[in-house]
N, C-alpha and C. Protein backbone atom coordinates (compact mmCIF):
# COMPACT_ATOMS: atom_id res chain seq x y z
N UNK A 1 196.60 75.92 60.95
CA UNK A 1 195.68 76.37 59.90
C UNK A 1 196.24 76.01 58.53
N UNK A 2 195.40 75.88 57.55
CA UNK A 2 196.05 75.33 55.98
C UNK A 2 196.26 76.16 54.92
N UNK A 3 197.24 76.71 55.13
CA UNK A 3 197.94 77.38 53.98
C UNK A 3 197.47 77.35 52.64
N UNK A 4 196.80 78.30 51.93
CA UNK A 4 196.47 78.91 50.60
C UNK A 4 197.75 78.66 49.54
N UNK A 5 198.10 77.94 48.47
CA UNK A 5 198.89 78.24 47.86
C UNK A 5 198.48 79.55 47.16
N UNK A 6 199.06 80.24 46.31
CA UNK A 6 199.11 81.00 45.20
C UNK A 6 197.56 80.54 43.91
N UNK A 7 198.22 79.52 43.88
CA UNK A 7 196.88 79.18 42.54
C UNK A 7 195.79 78.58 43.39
N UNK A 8 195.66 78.37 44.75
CA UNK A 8 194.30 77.95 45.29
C UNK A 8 193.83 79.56 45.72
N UNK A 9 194.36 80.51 45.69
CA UNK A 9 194.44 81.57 45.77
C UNK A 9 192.99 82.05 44.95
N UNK A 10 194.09 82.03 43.32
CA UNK A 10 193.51 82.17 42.60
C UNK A 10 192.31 81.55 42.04
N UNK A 11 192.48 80.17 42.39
CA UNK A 11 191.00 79.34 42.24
C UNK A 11 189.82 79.96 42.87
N UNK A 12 190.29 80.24 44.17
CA UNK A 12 189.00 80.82 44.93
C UNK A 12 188.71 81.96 44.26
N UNK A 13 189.20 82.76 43.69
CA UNK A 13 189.08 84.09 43.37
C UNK A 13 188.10 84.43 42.18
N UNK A 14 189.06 83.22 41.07
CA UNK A 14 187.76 82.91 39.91
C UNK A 14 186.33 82.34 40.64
N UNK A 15 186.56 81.41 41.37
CA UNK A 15 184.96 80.84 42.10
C UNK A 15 184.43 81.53 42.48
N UNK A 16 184.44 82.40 43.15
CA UNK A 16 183.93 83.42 43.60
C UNK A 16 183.40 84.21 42.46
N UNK A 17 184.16 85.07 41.83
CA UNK A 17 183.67 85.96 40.73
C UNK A 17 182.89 85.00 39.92
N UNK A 18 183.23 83.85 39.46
CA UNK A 18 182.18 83.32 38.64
C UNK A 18 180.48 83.07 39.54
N UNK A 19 180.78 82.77 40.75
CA UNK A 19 180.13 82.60 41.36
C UNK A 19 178.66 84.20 41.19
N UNK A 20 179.25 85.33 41.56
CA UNK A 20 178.62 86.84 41.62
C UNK A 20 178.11 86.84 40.32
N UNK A 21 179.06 86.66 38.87
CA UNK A 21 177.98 86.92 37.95
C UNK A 21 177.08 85.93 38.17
N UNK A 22 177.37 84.52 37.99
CA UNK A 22 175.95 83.88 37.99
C UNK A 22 174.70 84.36 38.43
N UNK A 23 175.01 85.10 40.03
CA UNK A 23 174.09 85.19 40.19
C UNK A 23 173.62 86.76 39.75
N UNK A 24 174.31 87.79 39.21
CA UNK A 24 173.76 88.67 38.67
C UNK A 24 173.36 88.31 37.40
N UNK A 25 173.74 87.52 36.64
CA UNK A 25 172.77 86.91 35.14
C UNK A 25 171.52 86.34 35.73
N UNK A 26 171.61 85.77 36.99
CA UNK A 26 170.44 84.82 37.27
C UNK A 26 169.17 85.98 37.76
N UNK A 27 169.36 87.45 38.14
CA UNK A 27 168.77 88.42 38.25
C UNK A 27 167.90 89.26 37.11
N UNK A 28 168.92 89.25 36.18
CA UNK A 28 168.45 89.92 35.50
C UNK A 28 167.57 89.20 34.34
N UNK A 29 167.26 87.93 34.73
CA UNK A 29 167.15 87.06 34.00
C UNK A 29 165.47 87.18 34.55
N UNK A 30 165.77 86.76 35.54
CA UNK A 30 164.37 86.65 36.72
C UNK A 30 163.33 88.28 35.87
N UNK A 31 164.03 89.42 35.99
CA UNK A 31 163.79 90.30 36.38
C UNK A 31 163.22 90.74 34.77
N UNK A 32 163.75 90.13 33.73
CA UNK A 32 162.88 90.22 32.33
C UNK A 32 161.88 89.53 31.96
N UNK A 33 162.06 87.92 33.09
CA UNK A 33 161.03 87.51 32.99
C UNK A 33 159.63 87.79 33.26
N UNK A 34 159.74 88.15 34.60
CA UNK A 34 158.80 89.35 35.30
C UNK A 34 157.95 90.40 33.85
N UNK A 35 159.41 91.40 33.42
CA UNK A 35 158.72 92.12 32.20
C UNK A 35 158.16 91.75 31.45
N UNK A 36 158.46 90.51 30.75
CA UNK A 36 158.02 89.84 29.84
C UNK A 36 156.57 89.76 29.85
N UNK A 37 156.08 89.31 31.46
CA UNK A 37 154.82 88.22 31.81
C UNK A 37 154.15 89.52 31.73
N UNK A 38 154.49 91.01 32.11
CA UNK A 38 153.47 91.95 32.08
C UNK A 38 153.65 93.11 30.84
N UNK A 39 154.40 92.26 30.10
CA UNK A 39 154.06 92.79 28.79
C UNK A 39 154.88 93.77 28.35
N UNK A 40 155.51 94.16 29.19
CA UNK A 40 156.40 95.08 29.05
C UNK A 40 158.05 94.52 28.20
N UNK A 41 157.90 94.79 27.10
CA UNK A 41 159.33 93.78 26.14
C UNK A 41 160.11 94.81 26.02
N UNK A 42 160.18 96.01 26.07
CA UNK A 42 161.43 96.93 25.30
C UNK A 42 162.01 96.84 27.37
N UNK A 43 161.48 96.54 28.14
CA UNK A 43 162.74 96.45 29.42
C UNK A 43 162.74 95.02 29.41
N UNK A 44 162.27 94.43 28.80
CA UNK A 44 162.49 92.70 28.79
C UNK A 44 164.17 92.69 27.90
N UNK A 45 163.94 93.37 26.74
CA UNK A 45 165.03 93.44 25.55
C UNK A 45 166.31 94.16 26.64
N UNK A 46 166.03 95.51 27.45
CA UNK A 46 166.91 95.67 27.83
C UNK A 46 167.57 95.31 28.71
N UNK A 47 166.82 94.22 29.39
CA UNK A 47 167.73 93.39 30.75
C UNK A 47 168.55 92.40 29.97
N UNK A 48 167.37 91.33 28.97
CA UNK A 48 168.30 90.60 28.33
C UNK A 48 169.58 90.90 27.97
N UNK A 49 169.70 92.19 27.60
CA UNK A 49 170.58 93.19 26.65
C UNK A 49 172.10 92.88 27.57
N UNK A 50 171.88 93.19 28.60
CA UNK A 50 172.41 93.88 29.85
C UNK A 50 172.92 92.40 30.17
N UNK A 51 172.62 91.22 30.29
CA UNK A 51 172.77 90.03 30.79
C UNK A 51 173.92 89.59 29.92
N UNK A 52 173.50 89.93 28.07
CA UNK A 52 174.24 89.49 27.26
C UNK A 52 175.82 90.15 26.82
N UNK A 53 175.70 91.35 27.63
CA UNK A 53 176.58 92.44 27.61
C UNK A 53 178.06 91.76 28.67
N UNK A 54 177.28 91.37 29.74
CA UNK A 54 178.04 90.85 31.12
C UNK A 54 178.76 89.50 30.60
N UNK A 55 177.79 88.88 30.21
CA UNK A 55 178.53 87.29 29.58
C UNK A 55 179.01 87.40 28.00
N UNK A 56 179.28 88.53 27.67
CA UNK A 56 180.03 88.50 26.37
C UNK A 56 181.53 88.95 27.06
N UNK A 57 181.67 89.99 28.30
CA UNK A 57 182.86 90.50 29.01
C UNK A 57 183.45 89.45 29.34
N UNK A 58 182.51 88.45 30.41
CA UNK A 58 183.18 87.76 30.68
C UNK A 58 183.97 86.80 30.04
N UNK A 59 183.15 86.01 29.16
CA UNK A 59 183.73 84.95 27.93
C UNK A 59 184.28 85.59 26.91
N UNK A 60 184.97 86.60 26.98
CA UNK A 60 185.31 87.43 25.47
C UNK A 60 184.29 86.78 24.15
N UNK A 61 183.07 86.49 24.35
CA UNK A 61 182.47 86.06 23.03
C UNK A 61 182.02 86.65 22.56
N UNK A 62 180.94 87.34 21.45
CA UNK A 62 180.23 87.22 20.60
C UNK A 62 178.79 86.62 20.77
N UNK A 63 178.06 87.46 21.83
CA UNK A 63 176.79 86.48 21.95
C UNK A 63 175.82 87.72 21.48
N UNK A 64 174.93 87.60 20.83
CA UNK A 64 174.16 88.51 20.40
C UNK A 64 172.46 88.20 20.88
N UNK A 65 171.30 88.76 21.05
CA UNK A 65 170.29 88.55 21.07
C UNK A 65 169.35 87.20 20.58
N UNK A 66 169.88 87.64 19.04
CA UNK A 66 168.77 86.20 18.48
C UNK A 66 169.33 85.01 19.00
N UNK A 67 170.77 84.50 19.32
CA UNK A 67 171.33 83.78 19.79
C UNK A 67 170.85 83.33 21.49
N UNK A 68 170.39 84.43 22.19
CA UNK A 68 169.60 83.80 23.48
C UNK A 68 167.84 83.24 23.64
């Protein structure tokens, strides 16, 4: 069987986690769009909210609303 180093370790580990948010941004993304189409914007604002919250943790950035 093929032995894991340490940093393929860790590679998988980031892939993975990068992997889960994607697809929880890719949810909540879906899921304002939805709000959006039925009109509903203050849970549209707060999924976006929520999306922008997750990918500011992750990237230590600075991403704000008007910016998406």
């Amino acid at each position: 069987s093929l032995k894991l180093t340490p940093t393929d370790q860790a590679i998988n580990i980031l892939m993975n986690a990068n992997h889960l948010f994607g697809q929880l941004i890719r949810i909540l993304y879906e899921k304002a769009k939805r709000a959006q189409i039925n009109k509903n914007y203050s849970q549209c604002h707060t999924l976006l909210t929520q999306a922008i919250d997750i990918l500011s943790l992750h990237h230590h950035q600075d991403i704000t609303i008007g910016q998406v």
